[in-house]
N, C-alpha and C. Protein backbone atom coordinates (compact mmCIF):
# COMPACT_ATOMS: atom_id res chain seq x y z
N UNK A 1 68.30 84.13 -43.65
CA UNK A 1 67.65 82.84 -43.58
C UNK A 1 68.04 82.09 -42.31
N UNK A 2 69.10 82.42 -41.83
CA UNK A 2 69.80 81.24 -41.08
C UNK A 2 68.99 82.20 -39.45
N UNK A 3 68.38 83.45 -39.67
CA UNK A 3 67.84 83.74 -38.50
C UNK A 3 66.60 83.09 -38.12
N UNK A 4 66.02 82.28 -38.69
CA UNK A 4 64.77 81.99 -38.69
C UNK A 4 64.47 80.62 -37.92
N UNK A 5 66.14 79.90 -38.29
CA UNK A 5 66.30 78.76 -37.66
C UNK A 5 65.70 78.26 -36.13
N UNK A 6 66.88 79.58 -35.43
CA UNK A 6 66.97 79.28 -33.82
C UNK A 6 65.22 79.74 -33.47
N UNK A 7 64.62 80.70 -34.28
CA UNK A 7 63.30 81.62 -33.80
C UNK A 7 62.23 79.81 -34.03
N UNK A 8 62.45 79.00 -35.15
CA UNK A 8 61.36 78.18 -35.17
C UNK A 8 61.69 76.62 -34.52
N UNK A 9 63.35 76.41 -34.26
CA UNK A 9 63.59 75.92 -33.21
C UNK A 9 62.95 75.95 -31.56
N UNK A 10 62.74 77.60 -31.36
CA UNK A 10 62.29 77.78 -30.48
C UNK A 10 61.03 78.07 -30.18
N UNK A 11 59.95 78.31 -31.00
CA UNK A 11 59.01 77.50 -31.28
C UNK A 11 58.29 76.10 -30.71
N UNK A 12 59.27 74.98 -31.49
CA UNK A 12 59.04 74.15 -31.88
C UNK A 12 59.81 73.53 -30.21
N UNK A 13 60.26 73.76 -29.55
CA UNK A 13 60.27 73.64 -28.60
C UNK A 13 59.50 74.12 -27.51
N UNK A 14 58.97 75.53 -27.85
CA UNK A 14 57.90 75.51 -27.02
C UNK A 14 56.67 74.83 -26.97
N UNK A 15 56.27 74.94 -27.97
CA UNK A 15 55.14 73.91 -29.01
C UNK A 15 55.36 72.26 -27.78
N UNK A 16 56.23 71.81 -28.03
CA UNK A 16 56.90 70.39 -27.10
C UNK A 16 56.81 70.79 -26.04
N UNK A 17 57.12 71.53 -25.22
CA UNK A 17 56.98 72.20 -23.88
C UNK A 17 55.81 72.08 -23.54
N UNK A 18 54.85 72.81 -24.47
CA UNK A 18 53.10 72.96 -24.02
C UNK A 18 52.59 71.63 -23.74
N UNK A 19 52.80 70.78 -25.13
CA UNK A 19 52.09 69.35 -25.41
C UNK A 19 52.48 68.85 -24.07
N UNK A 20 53.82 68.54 -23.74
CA UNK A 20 54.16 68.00 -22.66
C UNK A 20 53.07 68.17 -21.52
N UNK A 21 53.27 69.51 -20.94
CA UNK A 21 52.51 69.85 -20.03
C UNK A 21 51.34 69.54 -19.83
N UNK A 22 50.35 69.58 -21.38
CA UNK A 22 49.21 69.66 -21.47
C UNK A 22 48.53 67.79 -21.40
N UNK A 23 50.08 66.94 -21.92
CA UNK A 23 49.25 65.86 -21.70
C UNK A 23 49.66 65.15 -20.07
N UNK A 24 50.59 65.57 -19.07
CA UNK A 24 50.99 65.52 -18.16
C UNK A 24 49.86 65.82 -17.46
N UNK A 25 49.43 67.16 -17.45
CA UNK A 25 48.11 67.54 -16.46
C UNK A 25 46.77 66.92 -16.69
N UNK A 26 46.49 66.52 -18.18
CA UNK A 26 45.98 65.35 -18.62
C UNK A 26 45.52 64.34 -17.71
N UNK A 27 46.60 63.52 -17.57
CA UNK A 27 46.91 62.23 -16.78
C UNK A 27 46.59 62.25 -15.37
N UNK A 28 47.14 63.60 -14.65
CA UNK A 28 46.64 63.65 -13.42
C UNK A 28 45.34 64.03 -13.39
N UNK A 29 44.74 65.12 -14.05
CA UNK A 29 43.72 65.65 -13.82
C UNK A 29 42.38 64.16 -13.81
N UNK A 30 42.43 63.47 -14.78
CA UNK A 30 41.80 62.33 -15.75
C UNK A 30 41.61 61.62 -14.52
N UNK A 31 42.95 61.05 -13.79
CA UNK A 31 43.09 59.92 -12.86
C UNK A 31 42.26 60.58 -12.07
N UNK A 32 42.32 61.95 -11.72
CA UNK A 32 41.31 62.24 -10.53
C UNK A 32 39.55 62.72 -10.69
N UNK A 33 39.49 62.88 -11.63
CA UNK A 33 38.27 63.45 -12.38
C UNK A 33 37.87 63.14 -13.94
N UNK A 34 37.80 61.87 -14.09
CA UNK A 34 37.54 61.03 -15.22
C UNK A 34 36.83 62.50 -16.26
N UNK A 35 35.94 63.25 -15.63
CA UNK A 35 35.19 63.89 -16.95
C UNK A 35 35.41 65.38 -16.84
N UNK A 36 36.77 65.57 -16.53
CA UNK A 36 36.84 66.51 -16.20
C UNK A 36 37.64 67.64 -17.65
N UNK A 37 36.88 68.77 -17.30
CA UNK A 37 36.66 69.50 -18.76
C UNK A 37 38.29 69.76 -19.41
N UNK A 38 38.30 69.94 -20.43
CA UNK A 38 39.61 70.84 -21.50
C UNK A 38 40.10 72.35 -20.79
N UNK A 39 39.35 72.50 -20.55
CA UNK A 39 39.33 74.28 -19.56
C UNK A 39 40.45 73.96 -18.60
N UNK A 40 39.71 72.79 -17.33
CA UNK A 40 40.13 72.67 -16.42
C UNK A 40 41.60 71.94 -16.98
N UNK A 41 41.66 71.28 -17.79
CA UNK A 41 43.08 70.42 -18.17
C UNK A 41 43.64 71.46 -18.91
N UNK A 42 43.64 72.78 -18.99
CA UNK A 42 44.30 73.89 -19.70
C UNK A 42 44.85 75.13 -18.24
N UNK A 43 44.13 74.91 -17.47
CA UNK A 43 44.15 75.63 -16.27
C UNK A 43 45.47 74.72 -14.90
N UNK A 44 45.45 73.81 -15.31
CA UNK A 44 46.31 72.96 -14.41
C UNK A 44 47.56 72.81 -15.22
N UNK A 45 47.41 72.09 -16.42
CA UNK A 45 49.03 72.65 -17.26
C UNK A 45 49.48 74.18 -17.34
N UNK A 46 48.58 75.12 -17.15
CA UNK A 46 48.86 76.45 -17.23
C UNK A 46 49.43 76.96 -18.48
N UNK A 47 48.28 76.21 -19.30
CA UNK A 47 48.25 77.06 -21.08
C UNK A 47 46.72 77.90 -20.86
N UNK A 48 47.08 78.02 -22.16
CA UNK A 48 45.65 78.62 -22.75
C UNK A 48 44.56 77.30 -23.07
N UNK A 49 43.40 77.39 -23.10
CA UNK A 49 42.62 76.64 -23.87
C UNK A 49 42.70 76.82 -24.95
N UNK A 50 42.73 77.70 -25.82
CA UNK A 50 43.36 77.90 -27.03
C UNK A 50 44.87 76.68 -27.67
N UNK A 51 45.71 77.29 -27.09
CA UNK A 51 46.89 76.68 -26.76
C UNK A 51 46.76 74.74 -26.68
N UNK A 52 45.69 74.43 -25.82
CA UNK A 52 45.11 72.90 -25.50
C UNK A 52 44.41 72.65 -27.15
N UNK A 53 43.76 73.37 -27.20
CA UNK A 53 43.12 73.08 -28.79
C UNK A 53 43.73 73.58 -30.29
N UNK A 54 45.31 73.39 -30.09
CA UNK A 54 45.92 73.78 -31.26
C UNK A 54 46.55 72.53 -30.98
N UNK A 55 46.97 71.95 -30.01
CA UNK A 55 47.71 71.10 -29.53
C UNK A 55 46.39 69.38 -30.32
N UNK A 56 45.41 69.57 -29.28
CA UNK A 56 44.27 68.11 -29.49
C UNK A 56 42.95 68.86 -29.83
N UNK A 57 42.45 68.57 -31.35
CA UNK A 57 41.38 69.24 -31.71
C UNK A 57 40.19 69.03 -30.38
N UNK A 58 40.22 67.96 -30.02
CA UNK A 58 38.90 67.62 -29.08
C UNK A 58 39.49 66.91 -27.60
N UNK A 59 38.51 66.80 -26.71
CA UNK A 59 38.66 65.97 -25.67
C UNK A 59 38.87 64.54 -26.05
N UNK A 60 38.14 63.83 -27.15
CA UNK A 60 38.94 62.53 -27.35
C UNK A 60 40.15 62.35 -28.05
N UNK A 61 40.65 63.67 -28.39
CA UNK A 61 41.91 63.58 -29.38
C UNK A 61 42.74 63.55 -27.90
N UNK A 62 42.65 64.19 -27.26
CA UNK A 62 43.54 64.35 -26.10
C UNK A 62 43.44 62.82 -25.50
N UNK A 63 42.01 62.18 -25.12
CA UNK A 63 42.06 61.46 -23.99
C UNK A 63 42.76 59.94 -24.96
N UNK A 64 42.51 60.11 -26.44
CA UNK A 64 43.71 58.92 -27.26
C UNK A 64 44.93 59.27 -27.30
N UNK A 65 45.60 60.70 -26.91
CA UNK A 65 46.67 60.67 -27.17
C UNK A 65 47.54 60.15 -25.17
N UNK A 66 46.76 60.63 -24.26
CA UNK A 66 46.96 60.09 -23.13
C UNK A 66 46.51 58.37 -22.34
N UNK A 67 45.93 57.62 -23.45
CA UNK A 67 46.17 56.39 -23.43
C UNK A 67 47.41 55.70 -24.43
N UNK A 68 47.63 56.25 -25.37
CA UNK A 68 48.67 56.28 -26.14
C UNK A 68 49.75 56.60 -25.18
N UNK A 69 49.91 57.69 -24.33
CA UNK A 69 51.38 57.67 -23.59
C UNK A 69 51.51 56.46 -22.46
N UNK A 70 49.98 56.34 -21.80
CA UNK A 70 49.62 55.29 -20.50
C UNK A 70 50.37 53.87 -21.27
N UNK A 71 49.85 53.42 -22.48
CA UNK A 71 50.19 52.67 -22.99
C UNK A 71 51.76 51.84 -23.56
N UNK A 72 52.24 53.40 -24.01
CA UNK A 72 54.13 53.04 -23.98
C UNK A 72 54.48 53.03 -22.81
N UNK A 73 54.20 53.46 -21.75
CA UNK A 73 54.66 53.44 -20.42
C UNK A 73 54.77 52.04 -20.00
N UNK A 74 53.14 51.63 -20.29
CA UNK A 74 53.14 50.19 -19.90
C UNK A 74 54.21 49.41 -20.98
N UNK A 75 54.10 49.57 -21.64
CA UNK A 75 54.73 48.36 -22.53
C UNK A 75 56.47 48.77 -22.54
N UNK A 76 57.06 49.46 -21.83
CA UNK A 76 58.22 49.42 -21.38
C UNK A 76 57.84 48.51 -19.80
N UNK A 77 57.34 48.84 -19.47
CA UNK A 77 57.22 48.07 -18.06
C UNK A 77 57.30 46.50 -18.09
N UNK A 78 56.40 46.25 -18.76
CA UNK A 78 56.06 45.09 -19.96
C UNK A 78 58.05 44.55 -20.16
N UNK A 79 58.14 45.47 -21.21
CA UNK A 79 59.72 44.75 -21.73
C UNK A 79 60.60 44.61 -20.69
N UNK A 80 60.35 45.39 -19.42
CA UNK A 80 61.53 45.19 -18.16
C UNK A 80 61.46 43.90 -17.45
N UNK A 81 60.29 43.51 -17.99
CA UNK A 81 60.06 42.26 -17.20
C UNK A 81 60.90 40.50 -17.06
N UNK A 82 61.63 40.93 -18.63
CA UNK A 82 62.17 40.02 -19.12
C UNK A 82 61.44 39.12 -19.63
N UNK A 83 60.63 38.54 -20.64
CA UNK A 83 59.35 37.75 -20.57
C UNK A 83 59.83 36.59 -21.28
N UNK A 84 61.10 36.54 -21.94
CA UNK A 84 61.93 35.43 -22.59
C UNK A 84 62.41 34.55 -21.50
N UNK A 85 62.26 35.25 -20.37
CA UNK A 85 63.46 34.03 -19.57
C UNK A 85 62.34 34.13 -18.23
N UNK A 86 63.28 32.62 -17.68
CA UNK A 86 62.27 32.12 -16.32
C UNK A 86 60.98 31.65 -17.07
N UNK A 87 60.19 30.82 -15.85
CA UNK A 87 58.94 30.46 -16.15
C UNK A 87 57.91 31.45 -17.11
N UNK A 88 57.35 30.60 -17.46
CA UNK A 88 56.55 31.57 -18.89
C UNK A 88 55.06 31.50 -18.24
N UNK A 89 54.54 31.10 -16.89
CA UNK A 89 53.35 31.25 -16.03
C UNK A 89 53.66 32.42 -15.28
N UNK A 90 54.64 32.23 -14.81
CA UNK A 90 55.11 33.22 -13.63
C UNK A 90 55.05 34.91 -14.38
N UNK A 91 55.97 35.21 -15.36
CA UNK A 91 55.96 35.60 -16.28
C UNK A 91 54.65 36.58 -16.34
N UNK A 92 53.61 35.68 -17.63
CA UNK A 92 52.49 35.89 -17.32
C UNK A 92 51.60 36.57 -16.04
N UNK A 93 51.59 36.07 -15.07
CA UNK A 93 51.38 36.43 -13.86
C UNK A 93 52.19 38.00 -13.56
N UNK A 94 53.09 38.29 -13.52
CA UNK A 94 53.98 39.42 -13.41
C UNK A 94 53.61 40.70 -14.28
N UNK A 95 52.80 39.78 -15.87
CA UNK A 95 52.50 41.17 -16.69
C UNK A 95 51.33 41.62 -15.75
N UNK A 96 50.62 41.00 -15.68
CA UNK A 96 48.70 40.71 -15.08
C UNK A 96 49.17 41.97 -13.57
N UNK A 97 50.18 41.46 -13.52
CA UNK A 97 50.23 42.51 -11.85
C UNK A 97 50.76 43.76 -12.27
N UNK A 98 51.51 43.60 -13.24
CA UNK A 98 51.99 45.15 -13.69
C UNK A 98 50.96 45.93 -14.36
N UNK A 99 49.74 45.02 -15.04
CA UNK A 99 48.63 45.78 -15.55
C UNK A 99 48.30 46.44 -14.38
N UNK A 100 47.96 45.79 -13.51
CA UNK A 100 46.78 46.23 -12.41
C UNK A 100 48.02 47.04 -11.40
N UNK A 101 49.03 47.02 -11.52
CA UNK A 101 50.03 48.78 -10.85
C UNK A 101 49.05 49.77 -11.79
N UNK A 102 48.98 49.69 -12.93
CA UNK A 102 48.58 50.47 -13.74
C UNK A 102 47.37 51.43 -13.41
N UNK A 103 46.76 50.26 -13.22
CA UNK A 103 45.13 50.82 -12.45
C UNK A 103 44.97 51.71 -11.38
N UNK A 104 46.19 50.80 -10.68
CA UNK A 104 46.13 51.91 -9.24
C UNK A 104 46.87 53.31 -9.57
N UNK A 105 48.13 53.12 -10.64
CA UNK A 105 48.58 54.05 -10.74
C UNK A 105 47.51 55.48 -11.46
N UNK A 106 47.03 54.94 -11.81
CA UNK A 106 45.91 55.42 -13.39
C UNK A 106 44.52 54.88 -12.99
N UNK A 107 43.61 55.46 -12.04
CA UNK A 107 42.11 54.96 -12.35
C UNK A 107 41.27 55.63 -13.37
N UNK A 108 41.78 56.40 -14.12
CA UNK A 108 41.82 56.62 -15.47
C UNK A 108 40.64 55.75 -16.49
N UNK A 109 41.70 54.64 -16.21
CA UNK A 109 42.08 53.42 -17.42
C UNK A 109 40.86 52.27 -16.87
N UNK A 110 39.87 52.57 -15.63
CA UNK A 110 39.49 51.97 -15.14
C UNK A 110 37.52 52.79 -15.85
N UNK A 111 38.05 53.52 -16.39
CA UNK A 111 36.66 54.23 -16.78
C UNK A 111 36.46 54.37 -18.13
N UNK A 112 37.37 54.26 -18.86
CA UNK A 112 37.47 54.71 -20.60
C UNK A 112 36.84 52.88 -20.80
N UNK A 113 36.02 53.21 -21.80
CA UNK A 113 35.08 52.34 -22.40
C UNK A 113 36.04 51.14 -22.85
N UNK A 114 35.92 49.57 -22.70
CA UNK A 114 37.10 48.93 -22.91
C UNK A 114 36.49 48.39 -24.99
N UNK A 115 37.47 48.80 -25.32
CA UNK A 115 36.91 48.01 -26.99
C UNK A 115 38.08 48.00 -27.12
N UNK A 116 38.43 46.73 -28.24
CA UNK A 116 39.79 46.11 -29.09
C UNK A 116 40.24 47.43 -29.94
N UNK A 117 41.43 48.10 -29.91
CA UNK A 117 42.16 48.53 -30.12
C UNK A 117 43.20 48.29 -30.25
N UNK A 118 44.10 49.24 -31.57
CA UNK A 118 45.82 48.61 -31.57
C UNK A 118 46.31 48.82 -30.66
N UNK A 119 46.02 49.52 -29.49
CA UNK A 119 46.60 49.39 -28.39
C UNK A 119 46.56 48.41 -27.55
N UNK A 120 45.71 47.09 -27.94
CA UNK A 120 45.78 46.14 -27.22
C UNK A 120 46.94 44.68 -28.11
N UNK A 121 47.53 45.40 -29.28
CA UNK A 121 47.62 44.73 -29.99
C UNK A 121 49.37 43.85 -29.42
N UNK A 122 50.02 45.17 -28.99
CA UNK A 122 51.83 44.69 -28.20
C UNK A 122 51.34 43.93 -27.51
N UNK A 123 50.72 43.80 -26.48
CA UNK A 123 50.29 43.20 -25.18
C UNK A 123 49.68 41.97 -25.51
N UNK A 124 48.33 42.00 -26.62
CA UNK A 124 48.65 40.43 -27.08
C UNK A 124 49.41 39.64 -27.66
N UNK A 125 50.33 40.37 -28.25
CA UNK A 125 51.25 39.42 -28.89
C UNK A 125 52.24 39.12 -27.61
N UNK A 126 52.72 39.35 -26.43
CA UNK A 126 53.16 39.36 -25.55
C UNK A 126 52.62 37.70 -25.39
N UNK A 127 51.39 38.14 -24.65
CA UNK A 127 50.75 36.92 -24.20
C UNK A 127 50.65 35.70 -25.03
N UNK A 128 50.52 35.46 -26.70
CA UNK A 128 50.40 35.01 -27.46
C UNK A 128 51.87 34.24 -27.16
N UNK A 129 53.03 35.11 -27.04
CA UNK A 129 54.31 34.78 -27.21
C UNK A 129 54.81 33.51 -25.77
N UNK A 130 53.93 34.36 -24.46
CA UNK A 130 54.49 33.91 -23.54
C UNK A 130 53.34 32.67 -23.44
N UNK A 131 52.31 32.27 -23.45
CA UNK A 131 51.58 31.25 -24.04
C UNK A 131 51.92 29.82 -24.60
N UNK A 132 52.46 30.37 -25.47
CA UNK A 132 53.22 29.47 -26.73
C UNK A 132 54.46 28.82 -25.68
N UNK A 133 55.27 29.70 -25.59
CA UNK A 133 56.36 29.52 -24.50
C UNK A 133 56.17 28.27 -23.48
N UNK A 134 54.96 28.79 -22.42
CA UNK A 134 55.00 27.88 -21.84
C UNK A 134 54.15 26.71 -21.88
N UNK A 135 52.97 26.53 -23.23
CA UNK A 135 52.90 25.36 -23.67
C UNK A 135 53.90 24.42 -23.90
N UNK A 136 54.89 24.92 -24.73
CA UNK A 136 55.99 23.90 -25.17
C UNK A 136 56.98 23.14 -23.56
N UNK A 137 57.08 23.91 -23.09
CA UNK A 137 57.39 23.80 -21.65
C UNK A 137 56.62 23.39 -20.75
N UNK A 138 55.27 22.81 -20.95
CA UNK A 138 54.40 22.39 -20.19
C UNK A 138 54.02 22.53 -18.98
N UNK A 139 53.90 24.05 -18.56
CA UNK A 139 53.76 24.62 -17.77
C UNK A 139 52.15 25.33 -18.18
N UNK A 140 51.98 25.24 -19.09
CA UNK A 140 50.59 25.86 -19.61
C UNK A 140 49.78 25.07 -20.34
N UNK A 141 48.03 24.92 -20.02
CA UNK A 141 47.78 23.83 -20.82
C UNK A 141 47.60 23.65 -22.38
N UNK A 142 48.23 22.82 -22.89
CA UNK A 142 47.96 22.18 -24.02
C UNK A 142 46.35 22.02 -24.47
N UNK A 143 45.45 22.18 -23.85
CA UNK A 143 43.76 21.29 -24.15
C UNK A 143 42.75 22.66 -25.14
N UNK A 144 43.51 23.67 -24.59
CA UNK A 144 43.08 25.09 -25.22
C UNK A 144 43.95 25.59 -25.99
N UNK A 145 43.53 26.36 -27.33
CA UNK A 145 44.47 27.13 -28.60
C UNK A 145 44.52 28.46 -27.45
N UNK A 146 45.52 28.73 -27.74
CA UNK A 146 46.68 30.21 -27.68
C UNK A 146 45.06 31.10 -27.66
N UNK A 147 45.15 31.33 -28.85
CA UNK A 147 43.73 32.37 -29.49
C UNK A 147 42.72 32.56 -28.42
N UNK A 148 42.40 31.18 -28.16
CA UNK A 148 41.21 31.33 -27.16
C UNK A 148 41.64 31.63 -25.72
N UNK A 149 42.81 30.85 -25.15
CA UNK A 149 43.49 31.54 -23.68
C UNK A 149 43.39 32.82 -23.52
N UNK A 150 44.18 33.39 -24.67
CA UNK A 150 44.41 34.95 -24.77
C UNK A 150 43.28 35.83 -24.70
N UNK A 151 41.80 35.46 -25.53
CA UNK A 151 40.91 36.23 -25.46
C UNK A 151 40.23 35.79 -24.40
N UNK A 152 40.39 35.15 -23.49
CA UNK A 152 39.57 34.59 -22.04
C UNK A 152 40.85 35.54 -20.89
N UNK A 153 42.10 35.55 -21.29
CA UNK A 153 42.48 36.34 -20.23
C UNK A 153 42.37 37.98 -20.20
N UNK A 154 42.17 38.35 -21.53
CA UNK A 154 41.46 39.50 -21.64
C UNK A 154 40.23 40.04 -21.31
N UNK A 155 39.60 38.98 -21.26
CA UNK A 155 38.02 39.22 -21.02
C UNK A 155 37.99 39.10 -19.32
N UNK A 156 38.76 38.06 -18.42
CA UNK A 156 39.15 38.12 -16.76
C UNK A 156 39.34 39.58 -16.89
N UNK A 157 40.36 40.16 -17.25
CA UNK A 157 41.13 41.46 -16.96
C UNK A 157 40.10 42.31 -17.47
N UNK A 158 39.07 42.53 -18.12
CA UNK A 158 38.58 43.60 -18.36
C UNK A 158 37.04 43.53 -17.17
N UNK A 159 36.85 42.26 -16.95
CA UNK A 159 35.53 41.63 -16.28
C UNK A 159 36.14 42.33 -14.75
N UNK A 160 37.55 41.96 -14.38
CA UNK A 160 38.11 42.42 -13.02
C UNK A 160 38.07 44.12 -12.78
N UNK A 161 38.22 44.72 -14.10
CA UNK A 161 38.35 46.07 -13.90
C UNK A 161 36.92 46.82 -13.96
N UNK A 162 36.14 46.22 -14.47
CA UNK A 162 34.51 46.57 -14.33
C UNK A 162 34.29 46.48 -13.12
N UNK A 163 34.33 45.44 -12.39
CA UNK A 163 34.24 44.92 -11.17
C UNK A 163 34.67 46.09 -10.02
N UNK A 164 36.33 46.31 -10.33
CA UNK A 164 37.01 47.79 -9.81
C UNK A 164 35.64 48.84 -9.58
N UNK A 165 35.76 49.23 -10.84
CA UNK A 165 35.09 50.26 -11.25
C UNK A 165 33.59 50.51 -10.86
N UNK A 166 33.17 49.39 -10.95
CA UNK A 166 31.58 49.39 -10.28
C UNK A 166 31.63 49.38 -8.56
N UNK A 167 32.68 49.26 -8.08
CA UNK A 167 33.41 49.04 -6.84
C UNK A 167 32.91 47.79 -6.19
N UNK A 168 32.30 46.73 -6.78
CA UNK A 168 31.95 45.38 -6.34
C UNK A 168 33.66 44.95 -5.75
N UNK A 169 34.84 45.04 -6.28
CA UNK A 169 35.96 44.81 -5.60
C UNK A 169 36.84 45.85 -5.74
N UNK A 170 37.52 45.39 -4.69
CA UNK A 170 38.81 46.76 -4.38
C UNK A 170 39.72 45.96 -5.32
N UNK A 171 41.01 47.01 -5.29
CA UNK A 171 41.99 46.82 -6.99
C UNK A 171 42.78 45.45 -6.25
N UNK A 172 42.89 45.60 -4.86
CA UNK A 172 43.81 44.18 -4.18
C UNK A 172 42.95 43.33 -4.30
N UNK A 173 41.70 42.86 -4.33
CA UNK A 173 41.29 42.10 -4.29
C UNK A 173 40.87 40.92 -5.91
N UNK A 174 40.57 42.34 -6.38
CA UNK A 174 40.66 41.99 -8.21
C UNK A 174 41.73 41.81 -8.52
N UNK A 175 43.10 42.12 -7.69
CA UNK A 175 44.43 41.50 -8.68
C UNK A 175 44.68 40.04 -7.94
N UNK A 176 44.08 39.82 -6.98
CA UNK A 176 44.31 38.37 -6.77
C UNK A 176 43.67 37.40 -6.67
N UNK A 177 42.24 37.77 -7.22
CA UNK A 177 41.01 36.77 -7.68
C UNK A 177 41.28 36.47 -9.30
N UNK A 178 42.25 37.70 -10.01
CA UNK A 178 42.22 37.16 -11.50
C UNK A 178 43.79 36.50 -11.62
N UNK A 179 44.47 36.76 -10.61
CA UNK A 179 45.98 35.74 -10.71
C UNK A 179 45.39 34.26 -10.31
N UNK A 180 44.56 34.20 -9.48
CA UNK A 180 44.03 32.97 -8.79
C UNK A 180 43.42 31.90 -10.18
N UNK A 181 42.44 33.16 -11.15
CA UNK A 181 41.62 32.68 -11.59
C UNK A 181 42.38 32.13 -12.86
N UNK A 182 43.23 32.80 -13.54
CA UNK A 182 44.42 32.87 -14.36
C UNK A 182 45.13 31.80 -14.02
N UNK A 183 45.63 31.27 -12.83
CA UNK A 183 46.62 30.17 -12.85
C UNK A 183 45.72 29.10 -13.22
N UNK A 184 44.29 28.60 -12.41
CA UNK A 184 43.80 27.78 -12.84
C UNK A 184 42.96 27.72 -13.95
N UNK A 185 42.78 28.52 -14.61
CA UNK A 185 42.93 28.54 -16.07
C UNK A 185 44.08 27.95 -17.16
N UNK A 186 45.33 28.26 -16.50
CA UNK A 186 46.14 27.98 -17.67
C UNK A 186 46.80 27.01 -17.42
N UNK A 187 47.20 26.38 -16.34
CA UNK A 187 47.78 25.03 -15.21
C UNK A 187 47.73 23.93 -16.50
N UNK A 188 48.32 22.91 -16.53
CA UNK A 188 47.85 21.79 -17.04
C UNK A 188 46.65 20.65 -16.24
């Protein structure tokens, strides 16, 4: 019995090995070729397609499980920021720029269809949090509910990345027409 251990240990590490790979080449492949096939994202991790489809039944199982990693990435980035302390505008402002590293890092994220997801769900409560924050601190205006700020700075940030994407603006230019647009939005 006890031989079976290290054999499905090792396994189960290869198994982790593949996934790895497979959502790694993922990410690059994606950033560079938004529609680019399972074949080709099996050929660049250097599995099998087989192997890719034991791993993510489909191309959207894969392309949710590689916004799912894009996503913890960000939201460690997110928590490094410190968002409890210092100005709660500035703050704000700092997530908005770390989104849009994102973009450049990932034009990816600039093509996947934008709809409300729990993946948008850390990130609003973020904003919700840092909001609140600097209402009480009066650094943010009081004249608008939280609720509605939040879904107007979501809607800038998704309006800016269309914008990207349709290439009406470059990513420097969209990150500092929606910080621009963002401060005087939330200013008192």
């Amino acid at each position: 019995m006890s031989e079976n251990k290290p054999v499905r240990r090792r396994r189960r590490a290869d198994a982790d090995r593949s996934r790895t790979a497979i959502l790694d080449a993922a990410v690059v492949l994606l950033d560079e070729q938004p529609d680019a096939s399972l074949e080709r994202i099996a050929e660049v991790a250097r599995v099998t397609r087989q192997t890719v489809y034991a791993h993510f039944s489909s191309r959207e199982v894969l392309l949710n499980a590689v916004l799912d990693e894009l996503t913890r990435e960000t939201l460690e980035g997110i928590d490094a920021l410190g968002l409890d302390e210092g100005p709660a505008l500035d703050k704000l402002l700092r997530l908005i720029n770390l989104s849009w590293r994102m973009f450049e890092q990932h034009p990816l994220l600039l093509h996947v269809p934008q709809t409300a997801d729990e993946r948008h769900d850390p990130v609003i409560e973020r904003f919700v949090k840092l909001i609140r924050r600097g209402q009480r601190a009066g650094e943010i205006t009081r004249e608008l509910p939280v609720d509605w700020l939040v879904t107007a700075l979501i809607a800038l940030g998704h309006a800016a990345g269309e914008s990207v994407a349709a290439g009406r603006l470059s990513t420097r230019t969209a990150s500092k027409t929606l910080n621009a647009t963002i401060t005087r939005l939330l200013k008192p």
